[in-house]
PDB file of N, CA and C in Angstrom:
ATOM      1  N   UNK A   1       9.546  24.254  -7.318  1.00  0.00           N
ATOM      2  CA  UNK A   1       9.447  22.912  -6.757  1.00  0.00           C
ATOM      3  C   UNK A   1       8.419  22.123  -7.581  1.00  0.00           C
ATOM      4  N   UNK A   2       8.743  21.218  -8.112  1.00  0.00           N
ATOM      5  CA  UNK A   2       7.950  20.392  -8.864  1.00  0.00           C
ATOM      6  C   UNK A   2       6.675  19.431  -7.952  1.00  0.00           C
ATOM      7  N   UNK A   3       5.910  19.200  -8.708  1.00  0.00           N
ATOM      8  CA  UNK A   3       4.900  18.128  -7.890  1.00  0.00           C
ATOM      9  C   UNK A   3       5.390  17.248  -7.065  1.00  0.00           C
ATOM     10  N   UNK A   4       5.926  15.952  -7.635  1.00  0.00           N
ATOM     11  CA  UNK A   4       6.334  15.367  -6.376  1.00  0.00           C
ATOM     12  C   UNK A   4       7.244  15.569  -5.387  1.00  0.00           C
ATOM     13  N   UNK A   5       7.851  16.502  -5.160  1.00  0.00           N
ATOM     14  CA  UNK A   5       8.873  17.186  -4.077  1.00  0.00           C
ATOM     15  C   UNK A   5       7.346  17.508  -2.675  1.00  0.00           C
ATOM     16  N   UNK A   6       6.883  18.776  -3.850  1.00  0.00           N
ATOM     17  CA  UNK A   6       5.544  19.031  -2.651  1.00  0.00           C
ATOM     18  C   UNK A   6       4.709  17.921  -2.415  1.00  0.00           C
ATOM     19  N   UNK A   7       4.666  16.936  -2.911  1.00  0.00           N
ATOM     20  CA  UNK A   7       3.634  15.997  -2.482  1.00  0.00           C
ATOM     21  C   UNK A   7       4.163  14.856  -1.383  1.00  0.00           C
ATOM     22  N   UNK A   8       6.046  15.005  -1.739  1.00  0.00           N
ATOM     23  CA  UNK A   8       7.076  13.870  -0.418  1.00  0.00           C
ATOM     24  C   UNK A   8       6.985  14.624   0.713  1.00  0.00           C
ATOM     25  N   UNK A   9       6.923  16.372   0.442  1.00  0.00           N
ATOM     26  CA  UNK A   9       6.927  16.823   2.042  1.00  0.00           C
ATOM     27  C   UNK A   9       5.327  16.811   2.569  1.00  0.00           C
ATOM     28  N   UNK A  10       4.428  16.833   2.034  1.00  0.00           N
ATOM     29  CA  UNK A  10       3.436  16.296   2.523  1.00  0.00           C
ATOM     30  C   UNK A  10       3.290  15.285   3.469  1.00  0.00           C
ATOM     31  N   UNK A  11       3.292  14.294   2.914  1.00  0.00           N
ATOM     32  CA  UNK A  11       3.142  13.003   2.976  1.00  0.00           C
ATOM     33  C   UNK A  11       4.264  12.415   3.906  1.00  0.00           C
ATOM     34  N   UNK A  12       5.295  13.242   4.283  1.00  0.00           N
ATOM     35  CA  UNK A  12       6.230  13.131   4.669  1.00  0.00           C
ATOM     36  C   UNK A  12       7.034  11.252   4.506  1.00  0.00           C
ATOM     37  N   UNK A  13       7.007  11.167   2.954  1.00  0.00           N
ATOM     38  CA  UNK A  13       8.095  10.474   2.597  1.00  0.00           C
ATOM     39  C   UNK A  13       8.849  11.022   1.593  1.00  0.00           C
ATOM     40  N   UNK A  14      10.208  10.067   1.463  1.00  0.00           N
ATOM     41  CA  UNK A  14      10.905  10.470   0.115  1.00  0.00           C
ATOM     42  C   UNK A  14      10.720   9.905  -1.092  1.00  0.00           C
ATOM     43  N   UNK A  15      11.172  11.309  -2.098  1.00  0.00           N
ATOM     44  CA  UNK A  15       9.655  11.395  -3.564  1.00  0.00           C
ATOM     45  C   UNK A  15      10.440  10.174  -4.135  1.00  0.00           C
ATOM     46  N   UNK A  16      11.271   9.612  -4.101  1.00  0.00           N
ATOM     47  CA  UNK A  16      11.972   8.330  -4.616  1.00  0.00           C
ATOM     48  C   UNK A  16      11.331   6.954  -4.140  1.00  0.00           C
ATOM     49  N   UNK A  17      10.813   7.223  -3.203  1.00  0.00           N
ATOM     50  CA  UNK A  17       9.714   6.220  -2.885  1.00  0.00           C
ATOM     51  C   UNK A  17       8.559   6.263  -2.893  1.00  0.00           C
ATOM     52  N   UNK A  18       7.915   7.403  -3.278  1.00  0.00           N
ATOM     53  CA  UNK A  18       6.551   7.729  -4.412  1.00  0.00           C
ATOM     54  C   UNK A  18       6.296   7.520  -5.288  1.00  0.00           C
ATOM     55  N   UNK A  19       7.718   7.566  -6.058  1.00  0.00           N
ATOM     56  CA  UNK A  19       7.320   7.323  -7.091  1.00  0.00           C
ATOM     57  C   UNK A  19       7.761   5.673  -7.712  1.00  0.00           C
ATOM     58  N   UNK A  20       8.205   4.896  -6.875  1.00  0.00           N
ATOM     59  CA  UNK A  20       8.261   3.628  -7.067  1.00  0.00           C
ATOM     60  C   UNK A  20       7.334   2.386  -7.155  1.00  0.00           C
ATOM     61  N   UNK A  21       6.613   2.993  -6.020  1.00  0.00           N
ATOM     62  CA  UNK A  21       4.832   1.897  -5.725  1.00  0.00           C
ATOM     63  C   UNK A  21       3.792   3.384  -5.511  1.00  0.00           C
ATOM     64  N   UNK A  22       2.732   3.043  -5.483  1.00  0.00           N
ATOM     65  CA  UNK A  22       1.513   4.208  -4.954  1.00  0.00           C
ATOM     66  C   UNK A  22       0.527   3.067  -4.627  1.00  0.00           C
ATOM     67  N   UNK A  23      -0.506   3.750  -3.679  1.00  0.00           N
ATOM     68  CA  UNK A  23      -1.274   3.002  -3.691  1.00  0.00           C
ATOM     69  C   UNK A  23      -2.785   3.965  -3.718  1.00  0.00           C
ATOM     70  N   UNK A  24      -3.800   3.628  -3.216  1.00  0.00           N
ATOM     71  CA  UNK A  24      -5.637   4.083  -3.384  1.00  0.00           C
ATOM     72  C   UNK A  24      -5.978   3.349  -2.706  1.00  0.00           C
ATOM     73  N   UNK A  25      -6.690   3.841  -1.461  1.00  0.00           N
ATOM     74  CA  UNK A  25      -7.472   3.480  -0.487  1.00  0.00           C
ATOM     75  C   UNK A  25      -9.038   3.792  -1.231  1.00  0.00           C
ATOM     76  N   UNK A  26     -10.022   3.131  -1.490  1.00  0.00           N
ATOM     77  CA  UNK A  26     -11.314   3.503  -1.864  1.00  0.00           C
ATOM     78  C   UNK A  26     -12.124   3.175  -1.204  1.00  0.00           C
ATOM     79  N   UNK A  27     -12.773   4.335  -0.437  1.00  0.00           N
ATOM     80  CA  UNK A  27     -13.868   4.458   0.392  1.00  0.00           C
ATOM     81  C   UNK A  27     -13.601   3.253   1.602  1.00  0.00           C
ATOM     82  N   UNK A  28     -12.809   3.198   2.111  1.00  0.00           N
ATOM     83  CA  UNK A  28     -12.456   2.250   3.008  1.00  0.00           C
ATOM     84  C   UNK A  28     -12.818   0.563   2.957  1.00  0.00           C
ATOM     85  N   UNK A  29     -13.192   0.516   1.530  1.00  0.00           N
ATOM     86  CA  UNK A  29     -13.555  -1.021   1.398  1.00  0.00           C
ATOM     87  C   UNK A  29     -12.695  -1.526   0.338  1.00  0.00           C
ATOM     88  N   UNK A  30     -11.369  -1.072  -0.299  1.00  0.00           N
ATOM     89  CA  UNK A  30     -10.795  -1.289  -0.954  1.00  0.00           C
ATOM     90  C   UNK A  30      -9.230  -0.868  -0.617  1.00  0.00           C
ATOM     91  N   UNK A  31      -8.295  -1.424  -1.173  1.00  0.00           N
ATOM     92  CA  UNK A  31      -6.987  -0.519  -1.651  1.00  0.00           C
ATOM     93  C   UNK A  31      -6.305  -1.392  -2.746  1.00  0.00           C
ATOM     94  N   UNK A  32      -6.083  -0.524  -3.576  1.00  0.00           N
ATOM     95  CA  UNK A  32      -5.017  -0.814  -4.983  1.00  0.00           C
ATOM     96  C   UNK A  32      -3.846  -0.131  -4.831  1.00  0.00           C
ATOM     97  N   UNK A  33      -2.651  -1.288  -4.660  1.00  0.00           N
ATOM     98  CA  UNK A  33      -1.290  -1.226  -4.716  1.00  0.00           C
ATOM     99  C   UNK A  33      -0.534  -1.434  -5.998  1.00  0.00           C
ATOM    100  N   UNK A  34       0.254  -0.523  -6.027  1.00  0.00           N
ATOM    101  CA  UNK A  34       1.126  -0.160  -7.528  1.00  0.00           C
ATOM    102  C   UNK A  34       2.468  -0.454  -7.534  1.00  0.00           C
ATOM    103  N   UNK A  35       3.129  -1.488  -7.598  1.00  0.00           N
ATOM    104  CA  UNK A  35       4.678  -1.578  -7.469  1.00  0.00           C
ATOM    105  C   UNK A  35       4.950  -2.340  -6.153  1.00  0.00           C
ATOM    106  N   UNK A  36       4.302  -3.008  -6.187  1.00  0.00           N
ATOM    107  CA  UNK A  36       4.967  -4.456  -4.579  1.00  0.00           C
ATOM    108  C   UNK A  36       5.531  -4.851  -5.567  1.00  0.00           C
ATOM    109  N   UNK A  37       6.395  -5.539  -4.352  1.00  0.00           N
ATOM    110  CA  UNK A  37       7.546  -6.810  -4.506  1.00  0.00           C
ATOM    111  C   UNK A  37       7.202  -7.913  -3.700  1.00  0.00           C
ATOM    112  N   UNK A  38       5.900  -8.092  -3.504  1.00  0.00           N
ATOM    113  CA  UNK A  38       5.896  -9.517  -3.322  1.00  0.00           C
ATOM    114  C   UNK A  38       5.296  -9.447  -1.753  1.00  0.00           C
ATOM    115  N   UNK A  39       4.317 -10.702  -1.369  1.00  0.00           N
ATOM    116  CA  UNK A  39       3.439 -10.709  -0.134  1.00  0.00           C
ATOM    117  C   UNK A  39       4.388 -10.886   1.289  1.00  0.00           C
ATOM    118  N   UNK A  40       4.026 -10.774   2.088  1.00  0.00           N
ATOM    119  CA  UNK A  40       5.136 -10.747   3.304  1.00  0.00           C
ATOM    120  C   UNK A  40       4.048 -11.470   4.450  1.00  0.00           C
ATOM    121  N   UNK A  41       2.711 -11.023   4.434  1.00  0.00           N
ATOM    122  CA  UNK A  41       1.764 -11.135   5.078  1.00  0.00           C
ATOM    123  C   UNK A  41       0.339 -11.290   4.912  1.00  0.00           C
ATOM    124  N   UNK A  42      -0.684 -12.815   5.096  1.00  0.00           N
ATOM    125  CA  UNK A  42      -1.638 -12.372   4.341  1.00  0.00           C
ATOM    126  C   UNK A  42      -3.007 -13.261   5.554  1.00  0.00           C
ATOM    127  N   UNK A  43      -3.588 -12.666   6.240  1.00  0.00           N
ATOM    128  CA  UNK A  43      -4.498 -12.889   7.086  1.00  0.00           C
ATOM    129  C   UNK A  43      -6.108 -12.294   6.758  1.00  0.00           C
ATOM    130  N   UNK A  44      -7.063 -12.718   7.655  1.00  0.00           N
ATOM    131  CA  UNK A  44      -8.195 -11.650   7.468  1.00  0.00           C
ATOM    132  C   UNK A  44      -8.671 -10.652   8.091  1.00  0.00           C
ATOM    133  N   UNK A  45      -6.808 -10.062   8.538  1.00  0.00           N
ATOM    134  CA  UNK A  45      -6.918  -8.681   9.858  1.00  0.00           C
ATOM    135  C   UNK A  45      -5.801  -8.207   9.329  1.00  0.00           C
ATOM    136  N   UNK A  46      -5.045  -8.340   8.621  1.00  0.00           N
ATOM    137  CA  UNK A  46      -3.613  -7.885   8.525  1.00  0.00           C
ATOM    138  C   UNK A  46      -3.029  -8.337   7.015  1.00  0.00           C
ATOM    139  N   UNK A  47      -2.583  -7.959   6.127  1.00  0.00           N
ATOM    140  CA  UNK A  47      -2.004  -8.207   4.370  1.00  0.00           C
ATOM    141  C   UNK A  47      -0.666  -7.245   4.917  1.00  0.00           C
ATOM    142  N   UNK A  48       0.642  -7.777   4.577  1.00  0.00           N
ATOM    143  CA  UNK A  48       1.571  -7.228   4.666  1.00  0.00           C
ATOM    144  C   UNK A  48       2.155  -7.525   2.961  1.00  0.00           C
ATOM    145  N   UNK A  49       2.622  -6.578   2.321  1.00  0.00           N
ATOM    146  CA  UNK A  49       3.451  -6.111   0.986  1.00  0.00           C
ATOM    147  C   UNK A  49       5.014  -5.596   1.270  1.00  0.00           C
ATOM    148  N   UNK A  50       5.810  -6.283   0.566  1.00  0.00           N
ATOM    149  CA  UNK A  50       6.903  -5.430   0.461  1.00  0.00           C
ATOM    150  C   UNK A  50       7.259  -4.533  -0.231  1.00  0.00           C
ATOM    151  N   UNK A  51       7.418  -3.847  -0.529  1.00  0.00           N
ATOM    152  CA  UNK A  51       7.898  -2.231  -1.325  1.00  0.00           C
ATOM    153  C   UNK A  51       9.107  -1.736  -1.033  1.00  0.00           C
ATOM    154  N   UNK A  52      10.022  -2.185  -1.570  1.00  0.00           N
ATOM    155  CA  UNK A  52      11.952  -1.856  -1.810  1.00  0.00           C
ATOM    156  C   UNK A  52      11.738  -2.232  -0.743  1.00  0.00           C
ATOM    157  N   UNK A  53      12.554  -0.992   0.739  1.00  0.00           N
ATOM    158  CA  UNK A  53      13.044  -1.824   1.731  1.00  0.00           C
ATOM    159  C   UNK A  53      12.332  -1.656   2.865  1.00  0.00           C
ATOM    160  N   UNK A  54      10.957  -1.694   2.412  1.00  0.00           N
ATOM    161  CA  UNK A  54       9.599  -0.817   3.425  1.00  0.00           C
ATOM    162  C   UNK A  54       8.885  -1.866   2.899  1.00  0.00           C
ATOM    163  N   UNK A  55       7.376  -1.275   4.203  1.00  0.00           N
ATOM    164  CA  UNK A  55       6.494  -2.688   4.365  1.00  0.00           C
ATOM    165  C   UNK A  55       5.311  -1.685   4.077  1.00  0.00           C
ATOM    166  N   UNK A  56       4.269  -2.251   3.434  1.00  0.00           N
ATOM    167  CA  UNK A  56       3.148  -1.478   3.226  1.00  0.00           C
ATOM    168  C   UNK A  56       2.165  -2.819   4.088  1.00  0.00           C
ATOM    169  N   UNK A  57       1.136  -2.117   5.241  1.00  0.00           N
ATOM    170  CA  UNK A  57       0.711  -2.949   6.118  1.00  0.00           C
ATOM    171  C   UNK A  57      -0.703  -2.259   5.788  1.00  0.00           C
ATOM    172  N   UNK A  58      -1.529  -3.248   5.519  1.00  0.00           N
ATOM    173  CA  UNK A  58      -3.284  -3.104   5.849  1.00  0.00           C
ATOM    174  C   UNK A  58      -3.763  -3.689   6.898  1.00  0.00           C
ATOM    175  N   UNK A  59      -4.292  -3.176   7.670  1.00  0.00           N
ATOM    176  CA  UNK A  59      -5.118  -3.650   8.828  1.00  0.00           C
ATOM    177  C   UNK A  59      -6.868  -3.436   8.269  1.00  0.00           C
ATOM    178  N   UNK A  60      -7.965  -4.484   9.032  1.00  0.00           N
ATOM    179  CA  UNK A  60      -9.001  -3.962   8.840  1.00  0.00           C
ATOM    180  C   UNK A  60      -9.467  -5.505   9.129  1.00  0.00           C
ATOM    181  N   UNK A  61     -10.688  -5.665   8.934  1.00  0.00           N
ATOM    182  CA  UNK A  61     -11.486  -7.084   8.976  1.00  0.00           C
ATOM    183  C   UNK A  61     -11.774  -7.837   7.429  1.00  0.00           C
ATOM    184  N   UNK A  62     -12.218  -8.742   7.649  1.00  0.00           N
ATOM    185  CA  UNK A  62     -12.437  -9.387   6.194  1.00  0.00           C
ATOM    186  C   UNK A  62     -11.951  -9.235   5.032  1.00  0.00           C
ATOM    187  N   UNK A  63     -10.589  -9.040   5.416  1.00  0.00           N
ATOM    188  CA  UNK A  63      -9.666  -8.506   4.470  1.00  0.00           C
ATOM    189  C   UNK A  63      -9.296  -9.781   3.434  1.00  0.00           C
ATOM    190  N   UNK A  64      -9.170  -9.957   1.775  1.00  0.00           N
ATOM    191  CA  UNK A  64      -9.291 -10.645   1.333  1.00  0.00           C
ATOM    192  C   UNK A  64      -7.991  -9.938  -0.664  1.00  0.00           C
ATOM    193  N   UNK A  65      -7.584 -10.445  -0.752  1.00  0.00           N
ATOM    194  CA  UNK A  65      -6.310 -10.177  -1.844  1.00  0.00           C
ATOM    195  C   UNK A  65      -7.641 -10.614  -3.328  1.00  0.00           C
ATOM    196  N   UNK A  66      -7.939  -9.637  -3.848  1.00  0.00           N
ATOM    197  CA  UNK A  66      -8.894  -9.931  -5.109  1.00  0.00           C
ATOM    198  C   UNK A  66      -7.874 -10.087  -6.088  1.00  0.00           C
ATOM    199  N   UNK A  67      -7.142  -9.053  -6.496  1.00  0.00           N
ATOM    200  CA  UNK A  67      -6.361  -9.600  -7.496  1.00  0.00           C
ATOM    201  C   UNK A  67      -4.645  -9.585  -7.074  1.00  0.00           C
ATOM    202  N   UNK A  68      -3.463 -10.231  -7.558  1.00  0.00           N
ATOM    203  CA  UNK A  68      -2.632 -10.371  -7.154  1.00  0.00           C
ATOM    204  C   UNK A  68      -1.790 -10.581  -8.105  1.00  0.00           C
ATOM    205  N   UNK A  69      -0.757  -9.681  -8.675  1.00  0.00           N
ATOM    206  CA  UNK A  69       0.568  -9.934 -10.129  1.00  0.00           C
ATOM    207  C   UNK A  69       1.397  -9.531  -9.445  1.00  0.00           C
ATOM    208  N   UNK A  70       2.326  -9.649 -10.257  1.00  0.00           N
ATOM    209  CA  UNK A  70       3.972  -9.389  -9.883  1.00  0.00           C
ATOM    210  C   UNK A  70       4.108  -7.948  -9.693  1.00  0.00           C
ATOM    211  N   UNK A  71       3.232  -6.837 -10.364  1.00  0.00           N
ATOM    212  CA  UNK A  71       3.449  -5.433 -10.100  1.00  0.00           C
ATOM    213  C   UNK A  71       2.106  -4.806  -9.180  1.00  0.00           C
ATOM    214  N   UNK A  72       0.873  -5.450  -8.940  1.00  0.00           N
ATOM    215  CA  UNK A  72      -0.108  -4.864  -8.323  1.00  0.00           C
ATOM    216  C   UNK A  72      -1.464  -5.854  -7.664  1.00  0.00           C
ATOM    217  N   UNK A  73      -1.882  -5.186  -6.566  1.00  0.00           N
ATOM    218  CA  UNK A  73      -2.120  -5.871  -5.815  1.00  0.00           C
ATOM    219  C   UNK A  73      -3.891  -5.313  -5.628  1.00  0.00           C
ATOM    220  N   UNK A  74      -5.155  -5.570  -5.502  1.00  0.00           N
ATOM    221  CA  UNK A  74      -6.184  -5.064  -4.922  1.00  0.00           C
ATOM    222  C   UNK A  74      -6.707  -5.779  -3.485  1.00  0.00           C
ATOM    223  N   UNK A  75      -6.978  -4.957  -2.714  1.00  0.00           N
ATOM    224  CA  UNK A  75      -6.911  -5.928  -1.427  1.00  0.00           C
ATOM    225  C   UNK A  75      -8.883  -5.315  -0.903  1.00  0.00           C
ATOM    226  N   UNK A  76      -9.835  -6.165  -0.996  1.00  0.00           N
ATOM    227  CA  UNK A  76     -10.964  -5.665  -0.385  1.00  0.00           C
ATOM    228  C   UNK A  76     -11.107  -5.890   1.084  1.00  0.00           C
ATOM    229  N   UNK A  77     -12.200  -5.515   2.047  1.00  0.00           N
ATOM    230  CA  UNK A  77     -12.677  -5.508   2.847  1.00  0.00           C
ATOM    231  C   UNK A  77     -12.851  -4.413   3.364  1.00  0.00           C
ATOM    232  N   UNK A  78     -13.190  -4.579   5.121  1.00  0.00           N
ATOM    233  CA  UNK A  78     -13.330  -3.202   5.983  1.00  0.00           C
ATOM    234  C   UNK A  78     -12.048  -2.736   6.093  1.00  0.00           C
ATOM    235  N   UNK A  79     -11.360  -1.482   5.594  1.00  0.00           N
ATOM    236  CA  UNK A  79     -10.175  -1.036   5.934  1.00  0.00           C
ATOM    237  C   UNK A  79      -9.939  -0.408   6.789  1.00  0.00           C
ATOM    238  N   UNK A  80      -9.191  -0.498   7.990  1.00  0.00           N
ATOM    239  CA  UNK A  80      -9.153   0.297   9.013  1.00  0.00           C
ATOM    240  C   UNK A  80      -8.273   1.320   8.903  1.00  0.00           C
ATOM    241  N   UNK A  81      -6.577   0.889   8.414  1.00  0.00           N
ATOM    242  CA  UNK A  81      -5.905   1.641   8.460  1.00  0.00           C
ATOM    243  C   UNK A  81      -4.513   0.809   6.970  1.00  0.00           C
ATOM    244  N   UNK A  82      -3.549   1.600   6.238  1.00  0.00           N
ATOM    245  CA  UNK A  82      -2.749   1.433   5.398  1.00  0.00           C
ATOM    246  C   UNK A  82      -1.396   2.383   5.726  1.00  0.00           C
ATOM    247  N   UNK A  83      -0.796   1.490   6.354  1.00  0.00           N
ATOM    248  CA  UNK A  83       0.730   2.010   6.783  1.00  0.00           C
ATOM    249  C   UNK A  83       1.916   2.158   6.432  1.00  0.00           C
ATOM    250  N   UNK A  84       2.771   2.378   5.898  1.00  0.00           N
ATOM    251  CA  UNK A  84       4.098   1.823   5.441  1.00  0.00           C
ATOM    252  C   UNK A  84       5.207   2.378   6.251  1.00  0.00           C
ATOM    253  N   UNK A  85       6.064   1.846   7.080  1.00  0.00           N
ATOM    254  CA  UNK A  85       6.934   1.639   7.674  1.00  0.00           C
ATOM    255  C   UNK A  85       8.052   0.496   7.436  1.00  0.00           C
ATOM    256  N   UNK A  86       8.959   0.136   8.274  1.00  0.00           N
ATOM    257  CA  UNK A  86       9.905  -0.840   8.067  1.00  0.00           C
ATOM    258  C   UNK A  86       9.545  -1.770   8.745  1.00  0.00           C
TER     259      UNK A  86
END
């Protein structure tokens, strides 16, 4: 079994959507997103990203979009939590 197989049953997603976007939560005052498609949601409690046909959701306070391109995203503040669902 190769790496990302063991790392989709982990994580319990599919490795086809691992390996499309990733992201890095750092020390809870940061996260860097790899492969959005574009903002959906952008408050100072809530940043919503789209990613294919899934939503990558940050919750937290003073949440603020530092940098922002067509392939990646850095989002600072207090991070509470980084979700991705539909």
């Amino acid at each position: 079994m190769d790496f990302m197989s063991e790392l989709s049953k982990l994580i319990d997603l599919p490795a086809d959507i691992i390996m499309r976007y990733r992201y890095t939560v750092l020390g809870g005052k940061a996260v860097y997103v790899a492969g959005h498609k574009g903002l959906k949601i952008y408050n100072s409690e809530k940043i919503e990203l789209k990613i294919d046909k899934e939503i990558l959701t940050v919750t937290g306070q003073d949440l603020i979009i530092k940098h922002l391109s067509n392939n990646d995203c850095i989002i600072t503040g207090n991070i509470n939590s980084v979700v991705v669902g539909k």
